[in-house]
Protein backbone atom coordinates (compact mmCIF):
# COMPACT_ATOMS: atom_id res chain seq x y z
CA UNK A 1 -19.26 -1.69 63.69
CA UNK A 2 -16.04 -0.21 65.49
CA UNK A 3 -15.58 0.29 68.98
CA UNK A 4 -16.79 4.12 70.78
CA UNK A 5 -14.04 5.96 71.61
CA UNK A 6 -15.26 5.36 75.35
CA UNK A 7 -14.70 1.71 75.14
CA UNK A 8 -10.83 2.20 72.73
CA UNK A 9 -10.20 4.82 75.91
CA UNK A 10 -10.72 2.19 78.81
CA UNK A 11 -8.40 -0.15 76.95
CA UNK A 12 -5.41 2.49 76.37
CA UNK A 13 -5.84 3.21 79.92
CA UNK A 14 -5.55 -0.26 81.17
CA UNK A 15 -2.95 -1.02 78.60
CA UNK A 16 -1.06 1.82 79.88
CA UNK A 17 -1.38 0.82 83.47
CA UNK A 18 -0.52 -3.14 83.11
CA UNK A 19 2.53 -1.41 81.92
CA UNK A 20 3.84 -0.16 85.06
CA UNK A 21 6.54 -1.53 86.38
CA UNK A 22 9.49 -0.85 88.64
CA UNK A 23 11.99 -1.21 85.62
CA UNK A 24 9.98 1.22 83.78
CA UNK A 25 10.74 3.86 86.31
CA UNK A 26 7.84 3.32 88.60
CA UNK A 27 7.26 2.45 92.71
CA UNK A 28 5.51 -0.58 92.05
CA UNK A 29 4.26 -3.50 89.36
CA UNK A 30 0.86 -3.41 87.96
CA UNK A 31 0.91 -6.06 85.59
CA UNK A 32 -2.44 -8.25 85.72
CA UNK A 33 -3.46 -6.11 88.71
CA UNK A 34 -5.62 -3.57 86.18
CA UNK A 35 -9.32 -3.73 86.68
CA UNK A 36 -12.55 -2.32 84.78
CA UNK A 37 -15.95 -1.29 87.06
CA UNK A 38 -14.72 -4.12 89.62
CA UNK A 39 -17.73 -4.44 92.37
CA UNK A 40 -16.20 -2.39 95.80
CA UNK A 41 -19.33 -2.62 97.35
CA UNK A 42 -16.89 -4.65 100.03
CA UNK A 43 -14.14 -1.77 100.55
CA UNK A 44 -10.89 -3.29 100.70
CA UNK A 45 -12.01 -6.61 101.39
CA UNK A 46 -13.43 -6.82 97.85
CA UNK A 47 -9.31 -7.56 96.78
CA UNK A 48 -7.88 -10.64 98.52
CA UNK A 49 -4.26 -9.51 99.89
CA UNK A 50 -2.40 -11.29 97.02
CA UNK A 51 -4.16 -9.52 94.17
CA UNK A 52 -2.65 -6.62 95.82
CA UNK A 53 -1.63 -3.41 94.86
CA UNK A 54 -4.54 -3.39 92.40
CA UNK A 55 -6.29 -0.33 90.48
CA UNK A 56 -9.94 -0.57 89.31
CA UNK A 57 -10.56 1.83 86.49
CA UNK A 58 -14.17 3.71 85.82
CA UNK A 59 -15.76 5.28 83.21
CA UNK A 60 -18.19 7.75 84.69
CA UNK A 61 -19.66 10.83 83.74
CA UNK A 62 -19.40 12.45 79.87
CA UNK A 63 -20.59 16.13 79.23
CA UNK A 64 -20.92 16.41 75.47
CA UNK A 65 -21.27 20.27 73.89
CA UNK A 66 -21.90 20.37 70.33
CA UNK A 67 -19.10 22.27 68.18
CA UNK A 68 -18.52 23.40 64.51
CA UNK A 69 -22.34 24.74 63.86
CA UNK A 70 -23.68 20.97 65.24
CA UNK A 71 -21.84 18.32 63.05
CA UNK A 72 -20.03 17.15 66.24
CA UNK A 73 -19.39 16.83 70.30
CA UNK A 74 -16.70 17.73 72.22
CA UNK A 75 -16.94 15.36 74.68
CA UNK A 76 -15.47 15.52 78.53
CA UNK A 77 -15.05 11.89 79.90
CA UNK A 78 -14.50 11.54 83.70
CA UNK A 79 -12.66 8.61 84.89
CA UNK A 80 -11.69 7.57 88.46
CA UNK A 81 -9.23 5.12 89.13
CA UNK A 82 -9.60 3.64 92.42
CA UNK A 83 -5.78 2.32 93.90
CA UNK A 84 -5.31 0.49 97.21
CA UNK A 85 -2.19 -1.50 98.69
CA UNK A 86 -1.56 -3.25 101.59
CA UNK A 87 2.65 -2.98 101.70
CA UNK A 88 4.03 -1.57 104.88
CA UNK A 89 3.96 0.94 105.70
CA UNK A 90 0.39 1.08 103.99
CA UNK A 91 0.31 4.81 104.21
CA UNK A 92 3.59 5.55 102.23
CA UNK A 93 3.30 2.92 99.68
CA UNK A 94 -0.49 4.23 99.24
CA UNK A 95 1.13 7.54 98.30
CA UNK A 96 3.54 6.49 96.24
CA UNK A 97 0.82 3.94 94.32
CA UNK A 98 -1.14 7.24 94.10
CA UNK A 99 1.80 8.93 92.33
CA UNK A 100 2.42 5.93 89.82
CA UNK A 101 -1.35 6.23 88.86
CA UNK A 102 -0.90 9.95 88.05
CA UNK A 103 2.55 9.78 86.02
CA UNK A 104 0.78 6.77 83.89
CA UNK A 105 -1.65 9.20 83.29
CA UNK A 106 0.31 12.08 82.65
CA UNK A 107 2.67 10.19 79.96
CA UNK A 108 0.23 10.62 77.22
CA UNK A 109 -2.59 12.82 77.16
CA UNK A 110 -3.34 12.40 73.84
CA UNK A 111 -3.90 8.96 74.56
CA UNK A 112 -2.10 8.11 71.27
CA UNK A 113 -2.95 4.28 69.82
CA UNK A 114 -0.63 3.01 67.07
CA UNK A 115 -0.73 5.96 65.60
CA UNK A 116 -3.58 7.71 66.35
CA UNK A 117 -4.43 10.41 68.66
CA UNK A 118 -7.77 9.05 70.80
CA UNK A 119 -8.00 12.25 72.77
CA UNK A 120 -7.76 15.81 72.80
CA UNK A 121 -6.34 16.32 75.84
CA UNK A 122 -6.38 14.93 79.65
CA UNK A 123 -7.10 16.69 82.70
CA UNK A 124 -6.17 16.28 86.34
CA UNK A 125 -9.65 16.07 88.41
CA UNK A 126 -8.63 15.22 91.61
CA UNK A 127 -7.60 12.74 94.05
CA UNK A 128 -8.88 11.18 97.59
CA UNK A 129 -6.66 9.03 99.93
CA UNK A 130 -7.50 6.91 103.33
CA UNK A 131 -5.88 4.31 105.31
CA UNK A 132 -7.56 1.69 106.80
CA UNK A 133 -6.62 -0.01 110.19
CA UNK A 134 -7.30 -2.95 110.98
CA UNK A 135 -5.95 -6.88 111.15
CA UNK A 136 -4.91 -5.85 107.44
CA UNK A 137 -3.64 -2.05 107.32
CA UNK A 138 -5.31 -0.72 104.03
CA UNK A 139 -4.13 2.12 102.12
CA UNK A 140 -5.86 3.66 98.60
CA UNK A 141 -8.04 6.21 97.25
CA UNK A 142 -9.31 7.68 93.73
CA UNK A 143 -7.57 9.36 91.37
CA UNK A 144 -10.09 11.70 88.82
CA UNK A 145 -9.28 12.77 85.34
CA UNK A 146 -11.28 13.98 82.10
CA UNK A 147 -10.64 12.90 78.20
CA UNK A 148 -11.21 15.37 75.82
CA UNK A 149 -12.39 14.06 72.69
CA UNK A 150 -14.26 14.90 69.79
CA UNK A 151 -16.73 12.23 68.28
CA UNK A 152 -19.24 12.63 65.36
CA UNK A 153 -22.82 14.41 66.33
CA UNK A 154 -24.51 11.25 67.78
CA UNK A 155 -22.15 8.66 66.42
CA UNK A 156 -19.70 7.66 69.59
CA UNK A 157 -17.78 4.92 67.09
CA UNK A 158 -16.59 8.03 65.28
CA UNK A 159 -14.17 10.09 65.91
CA UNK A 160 -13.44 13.51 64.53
């Protein structure tokens, strides 16, 4: 049985982030620093300083409305991507991580996957930001966004 859409979409996204780098254009490297529903329950200290900047991607909420008389969903899939960095100045670099996480985002929003389009579109959601201060001067935040997609009428593996 294939993969849901949900699970192809939390690949593409952290294939899409490992591939930030600063010769791609971008503020910072991302490589290996991309991860899925990692526990926070410790705030920053859940990240030790050298895994650092890191972003932890989450797939949320999904508000499904049937279309075309029943025969499928157009689905709304929320994801937040939590950032956080500890370069100096924390509160600049925590910006500019912020920024890196949105133009990743914004490069696709079809989502596209050799070949094939995984989403309808992708929308902004919003964003939070904090710094932390402390022995360690912590900055991050979450940035929100929704996948459109369409899937089959109970079938997530299949897409429409």
């Amino acid at each position: 049985m294939p993969d849901p859409i949900r699970q192809k979409l939390v690949d593409a996204i952290k294939a899409r982030f490992n591939a930030v780098t600063i010769a791609g254009g971008y503020n910072h490297d991302l490589a290996n620093r991309i991860y899925v529903w990692r526990d926070l329950s410790q705030g920053a200290a859940s990240f030790k300083t050298a895994e650092l900047p890191a972003l932890n991607i989450r797939d949320t909420d999904n508000n499904p409305e049937h279309f075309r008389l029943g025969n499928g969903f157009d689905n709304e899939l929320l994801f937040e991507v939590d950032f956080i960095t500890t370069t100096d100045p924390a509160d600049a670099w925590g910006r500019k991580l912020m920024a890196d996480v949105y133009r990743a985002i914004g490069q696709d929003p079809k989502w596209n996957v050799a070949g094939t389009n995984l989403a309808i579109d992708t929308l902004p959601r919003g964003d939070t930001f904090a710094v932390i201060h402390g022995k360690t001067r912590y900055a991050g935040g979450t940035v929100k966004f929704t996948i459109k997609h369409r899937t089959k009428s109970w079938k997530p593996d299949e897409q429409i």
